[in-house]
PDB file of N, CA and C in Angstrom:
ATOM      1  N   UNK A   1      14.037  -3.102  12.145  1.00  0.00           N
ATOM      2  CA  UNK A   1      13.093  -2.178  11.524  1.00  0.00           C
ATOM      3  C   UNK A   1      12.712  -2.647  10.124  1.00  0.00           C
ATOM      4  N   UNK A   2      13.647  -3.154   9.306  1.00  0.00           N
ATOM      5  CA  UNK A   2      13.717  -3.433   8.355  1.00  0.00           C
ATOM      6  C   UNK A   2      12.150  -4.752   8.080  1.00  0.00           C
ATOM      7  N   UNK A   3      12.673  -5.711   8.848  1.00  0.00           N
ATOM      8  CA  UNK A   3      11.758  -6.728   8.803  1.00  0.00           C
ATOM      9  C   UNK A   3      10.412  -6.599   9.241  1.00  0.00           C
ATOM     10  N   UNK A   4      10.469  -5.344  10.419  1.00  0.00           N
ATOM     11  CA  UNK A   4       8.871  -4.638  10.691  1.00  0.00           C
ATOM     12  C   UNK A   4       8.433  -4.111   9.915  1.00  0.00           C
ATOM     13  N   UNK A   5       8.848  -3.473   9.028  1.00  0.00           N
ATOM     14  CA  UNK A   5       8.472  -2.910   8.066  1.00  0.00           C
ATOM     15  C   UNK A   5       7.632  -3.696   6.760  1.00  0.00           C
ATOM     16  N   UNK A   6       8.759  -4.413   6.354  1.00  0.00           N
ATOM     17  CA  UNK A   6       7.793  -5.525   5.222  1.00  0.00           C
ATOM     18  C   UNK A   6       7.263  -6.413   5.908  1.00  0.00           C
ATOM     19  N   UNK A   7       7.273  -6.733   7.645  1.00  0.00           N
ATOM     20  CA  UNK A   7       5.727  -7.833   8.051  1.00  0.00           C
ATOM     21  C   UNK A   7       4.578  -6.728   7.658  1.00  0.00           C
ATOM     22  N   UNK A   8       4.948  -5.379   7.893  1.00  0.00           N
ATOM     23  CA  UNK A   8       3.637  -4.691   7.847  1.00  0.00           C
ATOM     24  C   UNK A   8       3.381  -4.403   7.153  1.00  0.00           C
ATOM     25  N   UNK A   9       3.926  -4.227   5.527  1.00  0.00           N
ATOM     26  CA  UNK A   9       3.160  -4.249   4.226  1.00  0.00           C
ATOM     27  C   UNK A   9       3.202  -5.132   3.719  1.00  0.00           C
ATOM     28  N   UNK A  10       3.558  -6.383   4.114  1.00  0.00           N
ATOM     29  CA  UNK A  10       2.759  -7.661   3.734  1.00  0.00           C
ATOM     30  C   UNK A  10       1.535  -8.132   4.559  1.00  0.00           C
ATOM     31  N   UNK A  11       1.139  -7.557   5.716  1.00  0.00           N
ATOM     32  CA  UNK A  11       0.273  -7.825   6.436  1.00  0.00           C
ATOM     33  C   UNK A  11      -1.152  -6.872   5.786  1.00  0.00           C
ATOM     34  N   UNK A  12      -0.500  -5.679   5.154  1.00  0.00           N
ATOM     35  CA  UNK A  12      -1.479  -4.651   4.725  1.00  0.00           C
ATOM     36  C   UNK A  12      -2.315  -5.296   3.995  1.00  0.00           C
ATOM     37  N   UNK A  13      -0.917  -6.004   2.562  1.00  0.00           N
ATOM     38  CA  UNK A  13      -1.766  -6.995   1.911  1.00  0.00           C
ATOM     39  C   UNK A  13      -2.648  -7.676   1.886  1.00  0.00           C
ATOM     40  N   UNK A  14      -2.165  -8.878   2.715  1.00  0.00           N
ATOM     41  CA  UNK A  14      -3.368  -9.467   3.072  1.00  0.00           C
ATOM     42  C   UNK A  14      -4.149  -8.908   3.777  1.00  0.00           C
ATOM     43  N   UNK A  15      -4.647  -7.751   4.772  1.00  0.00           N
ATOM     44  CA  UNK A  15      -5.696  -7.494   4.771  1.00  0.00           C
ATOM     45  C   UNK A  15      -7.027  -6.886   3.597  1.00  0.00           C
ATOM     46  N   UNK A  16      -5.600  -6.536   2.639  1.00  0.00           N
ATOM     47  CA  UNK A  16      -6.173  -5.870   1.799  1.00  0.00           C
ATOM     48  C   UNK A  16      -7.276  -7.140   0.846  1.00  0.00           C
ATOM     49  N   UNK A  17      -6.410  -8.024   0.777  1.00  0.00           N
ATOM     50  CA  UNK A  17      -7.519  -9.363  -0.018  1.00  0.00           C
ATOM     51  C   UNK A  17      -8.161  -9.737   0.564  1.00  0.00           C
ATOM     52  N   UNK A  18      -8.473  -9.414   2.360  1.00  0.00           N
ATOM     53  CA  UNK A  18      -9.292 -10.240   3.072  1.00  0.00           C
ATOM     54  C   UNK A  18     -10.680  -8.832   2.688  1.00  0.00           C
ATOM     55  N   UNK A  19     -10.283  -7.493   2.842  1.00  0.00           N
ATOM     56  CA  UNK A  19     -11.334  -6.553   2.564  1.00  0.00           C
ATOM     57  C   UNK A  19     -11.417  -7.126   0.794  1.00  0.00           C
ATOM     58  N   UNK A  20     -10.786  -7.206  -0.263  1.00  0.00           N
ATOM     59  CA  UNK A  20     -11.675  -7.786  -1.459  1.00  0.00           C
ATOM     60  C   UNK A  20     -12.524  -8.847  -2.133  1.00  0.00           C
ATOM     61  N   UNK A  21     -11.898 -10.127  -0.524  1.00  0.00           N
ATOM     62  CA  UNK A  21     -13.022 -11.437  -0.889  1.00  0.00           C
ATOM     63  C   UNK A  21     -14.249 -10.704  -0.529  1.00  0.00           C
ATOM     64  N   UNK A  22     -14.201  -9.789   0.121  1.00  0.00           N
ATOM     65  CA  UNK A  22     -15.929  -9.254   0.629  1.00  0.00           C
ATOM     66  C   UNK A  22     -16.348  -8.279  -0.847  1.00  0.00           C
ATOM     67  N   UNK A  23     -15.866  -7.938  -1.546  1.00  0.00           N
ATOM     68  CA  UNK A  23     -16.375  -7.704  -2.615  1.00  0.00           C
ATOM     69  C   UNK A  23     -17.600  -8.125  -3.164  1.00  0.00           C
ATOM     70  N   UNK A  24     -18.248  -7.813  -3.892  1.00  0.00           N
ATOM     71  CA  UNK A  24     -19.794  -8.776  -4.395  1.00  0.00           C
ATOM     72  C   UNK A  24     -20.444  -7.745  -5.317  1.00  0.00           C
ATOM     73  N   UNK A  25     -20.379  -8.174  -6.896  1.00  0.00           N
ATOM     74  CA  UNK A  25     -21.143  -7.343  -7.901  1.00  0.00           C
ATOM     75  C   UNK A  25     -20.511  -7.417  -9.208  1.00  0.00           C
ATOM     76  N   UNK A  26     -20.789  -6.092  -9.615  1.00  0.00           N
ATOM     77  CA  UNK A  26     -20.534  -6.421 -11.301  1.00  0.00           C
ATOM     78  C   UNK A  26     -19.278  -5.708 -11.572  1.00  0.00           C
ATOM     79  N   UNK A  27     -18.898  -5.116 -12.812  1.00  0.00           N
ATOM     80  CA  UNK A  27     -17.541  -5.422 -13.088  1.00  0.00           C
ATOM     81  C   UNK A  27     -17.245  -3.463 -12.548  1.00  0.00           C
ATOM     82  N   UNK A  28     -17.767  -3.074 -12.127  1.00  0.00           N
ATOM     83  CA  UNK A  28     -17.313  -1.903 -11.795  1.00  0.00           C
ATOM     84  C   UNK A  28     -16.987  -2.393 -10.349  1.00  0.00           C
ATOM     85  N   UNK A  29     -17.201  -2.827  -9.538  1.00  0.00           N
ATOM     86  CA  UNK A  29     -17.043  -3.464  -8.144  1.00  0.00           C
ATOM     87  C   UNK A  29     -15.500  -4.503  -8.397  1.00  0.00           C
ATOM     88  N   UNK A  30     -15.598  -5.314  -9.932  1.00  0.00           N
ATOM     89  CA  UNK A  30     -14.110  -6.188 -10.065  1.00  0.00           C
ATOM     90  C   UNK A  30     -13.042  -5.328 -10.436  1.00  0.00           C
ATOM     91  N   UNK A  31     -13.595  -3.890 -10.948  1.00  0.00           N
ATOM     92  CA  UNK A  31     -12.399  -2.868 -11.701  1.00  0.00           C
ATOM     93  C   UNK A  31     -11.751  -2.467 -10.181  1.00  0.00           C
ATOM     94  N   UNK A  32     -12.826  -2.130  -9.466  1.00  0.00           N
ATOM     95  CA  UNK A  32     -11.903  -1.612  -8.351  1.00  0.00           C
ATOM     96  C   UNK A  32     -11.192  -2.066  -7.533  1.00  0.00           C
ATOM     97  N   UNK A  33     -11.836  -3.901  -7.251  1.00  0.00           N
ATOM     98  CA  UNK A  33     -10.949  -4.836  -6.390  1.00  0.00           C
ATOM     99  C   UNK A  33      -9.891  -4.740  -6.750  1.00  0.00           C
ATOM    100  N   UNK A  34      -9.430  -5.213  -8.405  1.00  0.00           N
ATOM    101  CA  UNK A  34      -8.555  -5.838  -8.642  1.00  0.00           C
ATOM    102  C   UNK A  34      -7.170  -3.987  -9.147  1.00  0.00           C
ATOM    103  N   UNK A  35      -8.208  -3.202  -8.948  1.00  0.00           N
ATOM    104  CA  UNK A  35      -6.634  -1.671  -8.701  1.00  0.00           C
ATOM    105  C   UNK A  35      -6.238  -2.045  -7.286  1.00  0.00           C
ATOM    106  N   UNK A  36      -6.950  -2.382  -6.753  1.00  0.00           N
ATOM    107  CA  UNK A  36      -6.871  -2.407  -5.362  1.00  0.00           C
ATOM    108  C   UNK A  36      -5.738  -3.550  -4.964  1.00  0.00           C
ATOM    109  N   UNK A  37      -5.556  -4.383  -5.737  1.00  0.00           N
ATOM    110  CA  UNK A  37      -4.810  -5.379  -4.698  1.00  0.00           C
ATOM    111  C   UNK A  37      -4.086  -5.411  -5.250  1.00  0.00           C
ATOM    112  N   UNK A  38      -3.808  -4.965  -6.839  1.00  0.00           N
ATOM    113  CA  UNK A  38      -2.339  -4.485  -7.614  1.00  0.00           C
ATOM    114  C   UNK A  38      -1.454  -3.524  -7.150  1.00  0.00           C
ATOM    115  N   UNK A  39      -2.156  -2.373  -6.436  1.00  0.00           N
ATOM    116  CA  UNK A  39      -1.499  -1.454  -5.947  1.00  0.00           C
ATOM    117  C   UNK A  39      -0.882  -1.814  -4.530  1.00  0.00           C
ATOM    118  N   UNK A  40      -1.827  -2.771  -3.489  1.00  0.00           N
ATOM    119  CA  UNK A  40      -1.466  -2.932  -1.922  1.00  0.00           C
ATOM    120  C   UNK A  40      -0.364  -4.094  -2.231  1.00  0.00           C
ATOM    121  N   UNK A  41      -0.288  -5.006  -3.012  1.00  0.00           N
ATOM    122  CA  UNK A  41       0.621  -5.771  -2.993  1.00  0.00           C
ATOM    123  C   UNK A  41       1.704  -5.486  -3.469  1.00  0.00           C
ATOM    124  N   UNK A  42       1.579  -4.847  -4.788  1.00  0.00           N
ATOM    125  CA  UNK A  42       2.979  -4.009  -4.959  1.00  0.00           C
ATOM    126  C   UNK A  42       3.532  -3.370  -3.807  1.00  0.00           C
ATOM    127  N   UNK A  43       2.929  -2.557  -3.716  1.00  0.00           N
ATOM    128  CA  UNK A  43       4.047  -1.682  -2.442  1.00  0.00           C
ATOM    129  C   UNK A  43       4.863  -2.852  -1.091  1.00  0.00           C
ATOM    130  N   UNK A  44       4.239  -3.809  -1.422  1.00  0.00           N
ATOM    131  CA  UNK A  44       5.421  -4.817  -0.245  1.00  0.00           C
ATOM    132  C   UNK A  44       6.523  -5.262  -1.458  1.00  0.00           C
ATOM    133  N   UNK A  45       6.274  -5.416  -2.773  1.00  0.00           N
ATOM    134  CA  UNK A  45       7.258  -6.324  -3.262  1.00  0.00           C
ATOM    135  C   UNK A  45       8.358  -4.985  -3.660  1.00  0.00           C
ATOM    136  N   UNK A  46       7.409  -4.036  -4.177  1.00  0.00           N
ATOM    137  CA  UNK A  46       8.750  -3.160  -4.590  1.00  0.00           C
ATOM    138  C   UNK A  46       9.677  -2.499  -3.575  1.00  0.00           C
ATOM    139  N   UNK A  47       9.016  -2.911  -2.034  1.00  0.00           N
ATOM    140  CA  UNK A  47       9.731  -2.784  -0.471  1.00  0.00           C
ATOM    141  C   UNK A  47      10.927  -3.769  -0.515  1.00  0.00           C
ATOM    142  N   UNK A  48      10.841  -4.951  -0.920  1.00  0.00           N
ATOM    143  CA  UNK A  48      11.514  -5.648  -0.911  1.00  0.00           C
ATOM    144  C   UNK A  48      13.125  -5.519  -1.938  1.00  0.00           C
ATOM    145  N   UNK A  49      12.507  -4.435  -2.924  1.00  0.00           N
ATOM    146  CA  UNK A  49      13.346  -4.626  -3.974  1.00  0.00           C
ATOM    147  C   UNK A  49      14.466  -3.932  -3.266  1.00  0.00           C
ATOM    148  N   UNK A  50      13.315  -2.346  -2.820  1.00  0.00           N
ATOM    149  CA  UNK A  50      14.519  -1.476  -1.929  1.00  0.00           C
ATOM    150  C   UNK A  50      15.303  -1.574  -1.088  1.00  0.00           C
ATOM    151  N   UNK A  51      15.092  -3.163  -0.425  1.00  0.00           N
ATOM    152  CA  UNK A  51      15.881  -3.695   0.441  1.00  0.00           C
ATOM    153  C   UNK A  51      17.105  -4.193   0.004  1.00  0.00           C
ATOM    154  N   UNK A  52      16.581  -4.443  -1.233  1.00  0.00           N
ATOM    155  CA  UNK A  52      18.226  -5.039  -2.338  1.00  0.00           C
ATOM    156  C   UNK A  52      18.732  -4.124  -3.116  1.00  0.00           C
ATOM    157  N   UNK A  53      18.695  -2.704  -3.022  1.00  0.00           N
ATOM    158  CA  UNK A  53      18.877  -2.009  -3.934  1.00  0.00           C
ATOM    159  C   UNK A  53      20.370  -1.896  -4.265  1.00  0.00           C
ATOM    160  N   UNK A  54      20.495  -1.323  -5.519  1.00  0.00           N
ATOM    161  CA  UNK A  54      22.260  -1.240  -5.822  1.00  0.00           C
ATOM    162  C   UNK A  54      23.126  -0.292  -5.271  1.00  0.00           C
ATOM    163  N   UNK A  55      21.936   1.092  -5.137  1.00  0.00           N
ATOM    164  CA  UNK A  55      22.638   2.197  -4.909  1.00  0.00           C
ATOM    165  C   UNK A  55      22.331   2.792  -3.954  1.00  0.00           C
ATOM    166  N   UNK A  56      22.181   3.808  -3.799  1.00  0.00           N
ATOM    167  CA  UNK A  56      21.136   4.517  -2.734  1.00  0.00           C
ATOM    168  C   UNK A  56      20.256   5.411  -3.422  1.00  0.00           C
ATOM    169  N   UNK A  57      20.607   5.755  -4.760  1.00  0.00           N
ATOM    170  CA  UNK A  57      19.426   6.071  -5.600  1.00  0.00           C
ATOM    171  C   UNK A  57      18.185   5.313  -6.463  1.00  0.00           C
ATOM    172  N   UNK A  58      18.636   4.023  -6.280  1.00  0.00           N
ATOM    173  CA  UNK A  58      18.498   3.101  -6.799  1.00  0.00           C
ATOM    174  C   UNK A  58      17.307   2.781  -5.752  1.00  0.00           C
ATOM    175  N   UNK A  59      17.430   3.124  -4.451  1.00  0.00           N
ATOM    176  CA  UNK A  59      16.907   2.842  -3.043  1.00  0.00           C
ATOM    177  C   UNK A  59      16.099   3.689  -2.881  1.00  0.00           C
ATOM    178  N   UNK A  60      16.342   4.825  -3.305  1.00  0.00           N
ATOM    179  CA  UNK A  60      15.190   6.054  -3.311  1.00  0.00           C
ATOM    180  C   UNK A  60      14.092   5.685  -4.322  1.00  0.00           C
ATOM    181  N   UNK A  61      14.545   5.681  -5.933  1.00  0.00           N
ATOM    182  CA  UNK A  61      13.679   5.289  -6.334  1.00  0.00           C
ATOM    183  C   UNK A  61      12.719   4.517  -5.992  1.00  0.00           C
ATOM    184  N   UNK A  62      12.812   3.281  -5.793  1.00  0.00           N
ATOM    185  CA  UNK A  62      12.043   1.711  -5.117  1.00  0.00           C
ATOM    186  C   UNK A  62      11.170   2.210  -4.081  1.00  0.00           C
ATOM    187  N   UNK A  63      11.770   3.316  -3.116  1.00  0.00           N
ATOM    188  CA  UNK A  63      10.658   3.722  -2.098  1.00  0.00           C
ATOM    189  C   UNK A  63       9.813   4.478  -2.338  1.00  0.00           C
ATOM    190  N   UNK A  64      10.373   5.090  -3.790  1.00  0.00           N
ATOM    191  CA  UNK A  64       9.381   6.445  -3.967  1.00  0.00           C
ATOM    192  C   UNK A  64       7.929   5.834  -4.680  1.00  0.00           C
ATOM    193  N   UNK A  65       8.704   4.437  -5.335  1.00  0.00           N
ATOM    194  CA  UNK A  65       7.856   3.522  -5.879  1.00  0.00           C
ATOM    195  C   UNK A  65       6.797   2.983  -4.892  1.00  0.00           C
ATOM    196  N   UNK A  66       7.511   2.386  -4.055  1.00  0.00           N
ATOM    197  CA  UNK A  66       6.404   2.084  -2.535  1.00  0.00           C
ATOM    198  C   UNK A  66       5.201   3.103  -2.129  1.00  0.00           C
ATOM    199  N   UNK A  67       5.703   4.450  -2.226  1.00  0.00           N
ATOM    200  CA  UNK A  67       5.049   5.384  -1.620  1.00  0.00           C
ATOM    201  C   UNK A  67       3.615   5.553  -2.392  1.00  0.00           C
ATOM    202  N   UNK A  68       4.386   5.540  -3.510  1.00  0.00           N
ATOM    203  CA  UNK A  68       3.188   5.705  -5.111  1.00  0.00           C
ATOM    204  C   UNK A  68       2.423   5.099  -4.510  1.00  0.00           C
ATOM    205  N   UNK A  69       2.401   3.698  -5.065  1.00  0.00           N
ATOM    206  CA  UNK A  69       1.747   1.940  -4.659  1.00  0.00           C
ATOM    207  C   UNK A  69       0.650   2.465  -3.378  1.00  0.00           C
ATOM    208  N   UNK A  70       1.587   2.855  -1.645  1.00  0.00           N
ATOM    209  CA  UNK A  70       0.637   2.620  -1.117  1.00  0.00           C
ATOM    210  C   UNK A  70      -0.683   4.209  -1.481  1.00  0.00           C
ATOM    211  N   UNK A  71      -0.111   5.426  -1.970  1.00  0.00           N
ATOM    212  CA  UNK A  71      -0.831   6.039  -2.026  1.00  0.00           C
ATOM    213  C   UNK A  71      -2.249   5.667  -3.129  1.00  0.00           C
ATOM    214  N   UNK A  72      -1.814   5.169  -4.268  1.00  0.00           N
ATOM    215  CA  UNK A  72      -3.255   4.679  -5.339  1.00  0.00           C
ATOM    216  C   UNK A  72      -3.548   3.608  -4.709  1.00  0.00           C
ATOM    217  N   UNK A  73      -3.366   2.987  -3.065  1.00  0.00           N
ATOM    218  CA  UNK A  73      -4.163   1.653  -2.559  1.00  0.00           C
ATOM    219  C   UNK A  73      -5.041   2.649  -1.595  1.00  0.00           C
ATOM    220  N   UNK A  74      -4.725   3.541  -0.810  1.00  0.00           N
ATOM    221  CA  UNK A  74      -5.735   4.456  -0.444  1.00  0.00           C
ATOM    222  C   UNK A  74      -6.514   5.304  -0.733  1.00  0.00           C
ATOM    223  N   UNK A  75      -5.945   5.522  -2.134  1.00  0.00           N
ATOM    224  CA  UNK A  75      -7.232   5.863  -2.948  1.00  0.00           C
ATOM    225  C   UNK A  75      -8.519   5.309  -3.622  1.00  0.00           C
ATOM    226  N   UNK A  76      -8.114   3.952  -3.419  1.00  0.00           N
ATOM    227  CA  UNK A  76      -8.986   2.969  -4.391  1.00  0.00           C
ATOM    228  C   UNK A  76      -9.681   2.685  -2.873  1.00  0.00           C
ATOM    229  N   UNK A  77      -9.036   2.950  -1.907  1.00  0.00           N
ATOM    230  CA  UNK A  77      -9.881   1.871  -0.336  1.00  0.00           C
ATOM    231  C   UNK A  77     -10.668   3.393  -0.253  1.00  0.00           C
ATOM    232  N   UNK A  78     -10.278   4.735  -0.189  1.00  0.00           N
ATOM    233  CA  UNK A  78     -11.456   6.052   0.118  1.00  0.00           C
ATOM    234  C   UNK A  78     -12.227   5.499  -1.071  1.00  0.00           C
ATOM    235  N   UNK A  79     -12.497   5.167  -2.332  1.00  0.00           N
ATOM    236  CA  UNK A  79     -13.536   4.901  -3.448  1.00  0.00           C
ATOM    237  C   UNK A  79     -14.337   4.500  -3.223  1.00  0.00           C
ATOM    238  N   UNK A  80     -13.840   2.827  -2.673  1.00  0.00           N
ATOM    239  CA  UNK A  80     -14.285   1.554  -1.657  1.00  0.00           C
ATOM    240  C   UNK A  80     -15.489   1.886  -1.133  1.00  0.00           C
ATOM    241  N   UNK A  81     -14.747   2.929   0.079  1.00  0.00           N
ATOM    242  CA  UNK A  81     -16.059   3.799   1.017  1.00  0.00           C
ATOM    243  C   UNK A  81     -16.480   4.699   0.655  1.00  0.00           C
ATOM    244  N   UNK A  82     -16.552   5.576   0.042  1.00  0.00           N
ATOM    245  CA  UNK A  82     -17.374   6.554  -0.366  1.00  0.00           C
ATOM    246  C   UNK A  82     -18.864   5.953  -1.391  1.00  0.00           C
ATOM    247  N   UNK A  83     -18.034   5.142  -1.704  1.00  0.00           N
ATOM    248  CA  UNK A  83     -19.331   3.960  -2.918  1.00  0.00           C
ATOM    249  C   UNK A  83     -20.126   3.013  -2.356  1.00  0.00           C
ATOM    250  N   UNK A  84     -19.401   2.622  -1.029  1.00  0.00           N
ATOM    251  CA  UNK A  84     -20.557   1.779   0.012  1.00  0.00           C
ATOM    252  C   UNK A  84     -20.363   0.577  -0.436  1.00  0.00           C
ATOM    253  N   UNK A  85     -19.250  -0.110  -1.066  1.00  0.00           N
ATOM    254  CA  UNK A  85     -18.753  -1.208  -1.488  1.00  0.00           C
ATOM    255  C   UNK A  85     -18.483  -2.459  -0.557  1.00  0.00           C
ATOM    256  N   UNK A  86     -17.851  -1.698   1.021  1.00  0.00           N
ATOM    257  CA  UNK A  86     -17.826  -2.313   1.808  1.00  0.00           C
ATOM    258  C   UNK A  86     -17.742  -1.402   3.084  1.00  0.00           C
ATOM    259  N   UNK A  87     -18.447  -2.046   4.088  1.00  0.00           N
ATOM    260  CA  UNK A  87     -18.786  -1.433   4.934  1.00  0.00           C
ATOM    261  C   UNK A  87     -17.820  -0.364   6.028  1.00  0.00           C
ATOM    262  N   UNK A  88     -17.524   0.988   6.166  1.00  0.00           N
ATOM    263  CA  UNK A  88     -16.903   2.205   6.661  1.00  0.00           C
ATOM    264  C   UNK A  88     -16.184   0.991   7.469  1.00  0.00           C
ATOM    265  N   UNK A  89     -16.688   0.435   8.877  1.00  0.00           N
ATOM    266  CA  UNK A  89     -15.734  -0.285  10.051  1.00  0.00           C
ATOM    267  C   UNK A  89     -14.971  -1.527   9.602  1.00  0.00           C
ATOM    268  N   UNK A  90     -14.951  -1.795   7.770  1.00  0.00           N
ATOM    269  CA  UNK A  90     -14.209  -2.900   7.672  1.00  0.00           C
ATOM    270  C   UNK A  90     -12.573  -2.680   6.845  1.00  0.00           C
ATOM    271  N   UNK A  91     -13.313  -0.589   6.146  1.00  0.00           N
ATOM    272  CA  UNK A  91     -12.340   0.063   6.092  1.00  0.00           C
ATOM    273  C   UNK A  91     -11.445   0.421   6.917  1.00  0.00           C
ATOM    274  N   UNK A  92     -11.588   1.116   7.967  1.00  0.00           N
ATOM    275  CA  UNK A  92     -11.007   1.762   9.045  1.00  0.00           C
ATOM    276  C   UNK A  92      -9.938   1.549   9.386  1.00  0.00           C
ATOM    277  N   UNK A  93      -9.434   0.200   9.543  1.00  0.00           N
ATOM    278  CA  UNK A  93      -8.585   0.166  10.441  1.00  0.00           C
ATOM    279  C   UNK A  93      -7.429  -0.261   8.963  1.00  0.00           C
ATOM    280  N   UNK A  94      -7.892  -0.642   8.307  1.00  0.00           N
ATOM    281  CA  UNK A  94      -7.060  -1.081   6.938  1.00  0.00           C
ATOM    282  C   UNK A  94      -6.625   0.709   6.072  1.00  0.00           C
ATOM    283  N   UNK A  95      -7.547   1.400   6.210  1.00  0.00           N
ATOM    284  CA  UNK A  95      -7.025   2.663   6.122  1.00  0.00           C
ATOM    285  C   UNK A  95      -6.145   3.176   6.741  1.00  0.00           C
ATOM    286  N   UNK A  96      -6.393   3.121   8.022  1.00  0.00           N
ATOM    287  CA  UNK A  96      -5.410   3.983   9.039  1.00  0.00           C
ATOM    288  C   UNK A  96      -4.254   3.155   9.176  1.00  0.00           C
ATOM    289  N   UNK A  97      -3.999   1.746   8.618  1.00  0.00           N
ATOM    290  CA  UNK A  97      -2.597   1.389   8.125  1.00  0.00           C
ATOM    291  C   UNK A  97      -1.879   1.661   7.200  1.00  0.00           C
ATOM    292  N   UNK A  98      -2.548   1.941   5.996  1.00  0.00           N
ATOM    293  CA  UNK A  98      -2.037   1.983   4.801  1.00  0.00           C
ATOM    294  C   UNK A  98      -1.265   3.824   5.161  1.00  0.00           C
ATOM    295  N   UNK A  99      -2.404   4.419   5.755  1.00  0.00           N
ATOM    296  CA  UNK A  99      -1.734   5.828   6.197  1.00  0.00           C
ATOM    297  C   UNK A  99      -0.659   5.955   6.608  1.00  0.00           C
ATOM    298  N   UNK A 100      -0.536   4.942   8.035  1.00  0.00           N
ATOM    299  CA  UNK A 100       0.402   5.017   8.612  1.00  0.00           C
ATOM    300  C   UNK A 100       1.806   4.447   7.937  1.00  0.00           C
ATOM    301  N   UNK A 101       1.724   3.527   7.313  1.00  0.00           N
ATOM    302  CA  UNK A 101       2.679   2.896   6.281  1.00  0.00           C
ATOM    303  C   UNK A 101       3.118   4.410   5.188  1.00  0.00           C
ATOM    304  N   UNK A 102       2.156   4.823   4.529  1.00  0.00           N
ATOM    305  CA  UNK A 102       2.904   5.763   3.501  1.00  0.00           C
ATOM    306  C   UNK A 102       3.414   7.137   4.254  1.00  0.00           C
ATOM    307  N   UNK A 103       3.276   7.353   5.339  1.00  0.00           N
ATOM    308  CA  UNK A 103       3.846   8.064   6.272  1.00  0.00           C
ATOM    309  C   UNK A 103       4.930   7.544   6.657  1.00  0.00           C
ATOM    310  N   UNK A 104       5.351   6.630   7.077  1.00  0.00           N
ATOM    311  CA  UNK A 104       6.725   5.929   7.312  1.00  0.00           C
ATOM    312  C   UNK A 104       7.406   6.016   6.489  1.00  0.00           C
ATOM    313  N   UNK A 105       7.059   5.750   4.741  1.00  0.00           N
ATOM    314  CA  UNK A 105       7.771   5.541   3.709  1.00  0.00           C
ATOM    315  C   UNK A 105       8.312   6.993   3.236  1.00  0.00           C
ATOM    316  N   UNK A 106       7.144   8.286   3.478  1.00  0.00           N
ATOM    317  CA  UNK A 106       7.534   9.158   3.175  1.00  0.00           C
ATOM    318  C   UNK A 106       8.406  10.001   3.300  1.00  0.00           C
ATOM    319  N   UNK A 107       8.953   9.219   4.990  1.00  0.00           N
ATOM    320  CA  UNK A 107       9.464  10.230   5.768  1.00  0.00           C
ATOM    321  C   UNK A 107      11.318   9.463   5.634  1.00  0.00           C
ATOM    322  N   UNK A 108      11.150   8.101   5.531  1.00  0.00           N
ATOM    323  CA  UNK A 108      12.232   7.837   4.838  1.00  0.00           C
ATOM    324  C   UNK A 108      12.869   7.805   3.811  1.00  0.00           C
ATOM    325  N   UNK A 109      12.173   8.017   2.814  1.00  0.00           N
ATOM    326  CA  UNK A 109      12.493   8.946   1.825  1.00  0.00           C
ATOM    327  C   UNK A 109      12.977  10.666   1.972  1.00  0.00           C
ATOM    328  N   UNK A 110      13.088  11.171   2.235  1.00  0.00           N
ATOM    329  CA  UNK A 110      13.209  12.123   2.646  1.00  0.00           C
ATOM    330  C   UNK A 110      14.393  11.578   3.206  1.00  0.00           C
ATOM    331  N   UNK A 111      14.671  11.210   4.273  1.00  0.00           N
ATOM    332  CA  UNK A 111      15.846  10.894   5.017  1.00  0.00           C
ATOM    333  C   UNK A 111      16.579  10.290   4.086  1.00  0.00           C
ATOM    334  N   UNK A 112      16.252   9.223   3.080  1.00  0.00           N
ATOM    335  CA  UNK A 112      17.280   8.785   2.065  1.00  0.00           C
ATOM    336  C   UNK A 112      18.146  10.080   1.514  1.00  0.00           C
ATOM    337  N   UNK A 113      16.721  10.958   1.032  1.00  0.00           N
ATOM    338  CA  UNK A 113      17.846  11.700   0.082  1.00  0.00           C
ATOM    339  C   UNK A 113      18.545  12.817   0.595  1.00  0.00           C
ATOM    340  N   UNK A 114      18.228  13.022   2.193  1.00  0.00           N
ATOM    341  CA  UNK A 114      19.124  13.832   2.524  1.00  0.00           C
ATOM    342  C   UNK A 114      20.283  13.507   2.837  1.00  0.00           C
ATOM    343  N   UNK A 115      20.368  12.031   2.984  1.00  0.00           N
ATOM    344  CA  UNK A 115      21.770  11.230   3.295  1.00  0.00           C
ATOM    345  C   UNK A 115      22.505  11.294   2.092  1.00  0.00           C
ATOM    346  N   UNK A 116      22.435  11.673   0.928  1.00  0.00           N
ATOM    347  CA  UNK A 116      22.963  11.663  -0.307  1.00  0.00           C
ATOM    348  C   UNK A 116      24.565  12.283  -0.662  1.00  0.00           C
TER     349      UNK A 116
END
């Protein structure tokens, strides 16, 4: 599970840079790429951290960190589309991952800290 997990928010990633090479314009179009791929790439590395964590609070934190990450990457990808930046069907399916990812994260969280 573990390793499914970070193929799939490293996979988010890179989809996420493959939706920002399609980017094209001026610097309000570069403000948003570049929230955008700070936030989707974080959430795999600070996945990773939680994988090494010290404690189990230590472990909560890191995910709660993840959760953050992927939530301001779906906010910047609804912006994306609502602004017509890039086209609704190139969102879609990169949305309904990132969903499904901070749904996973959320819900193990939760399970972290009830294991406490």
């Amino acid at each position: 599970m573990i390793n499914d997990l970070s193929d799939r928010l490293e996979n988010f990633a890179v989809e996420i840079i493959k939706v920002v090479l399609k980017f094209r314009g001026n610097f309000v179009i570069r403000h948003i790429a570049g929230q955008l791929l700070s936030s989707s790439t974080s959430a795999g590395a600070n996945y990773e951290e939680a994988c090494g964590a010290e404690s189990r609070s230590d472990f909560i934190h890191k995910l709660q960190i993840v959760l953050k990450e992927l939530r301001e990457s779906l906010y910047w990808l609804r912006l994306a589309s609502k602004s017509g930046l890039v086209p609704n069907q190139t969102l879609t399916p990169v949305l309904k991952e990132g969903n499904e990812l901070a749904s996973i994260i959320a819900k193990s969280v939760v399970t972290a800290k009830r294991k406490r």
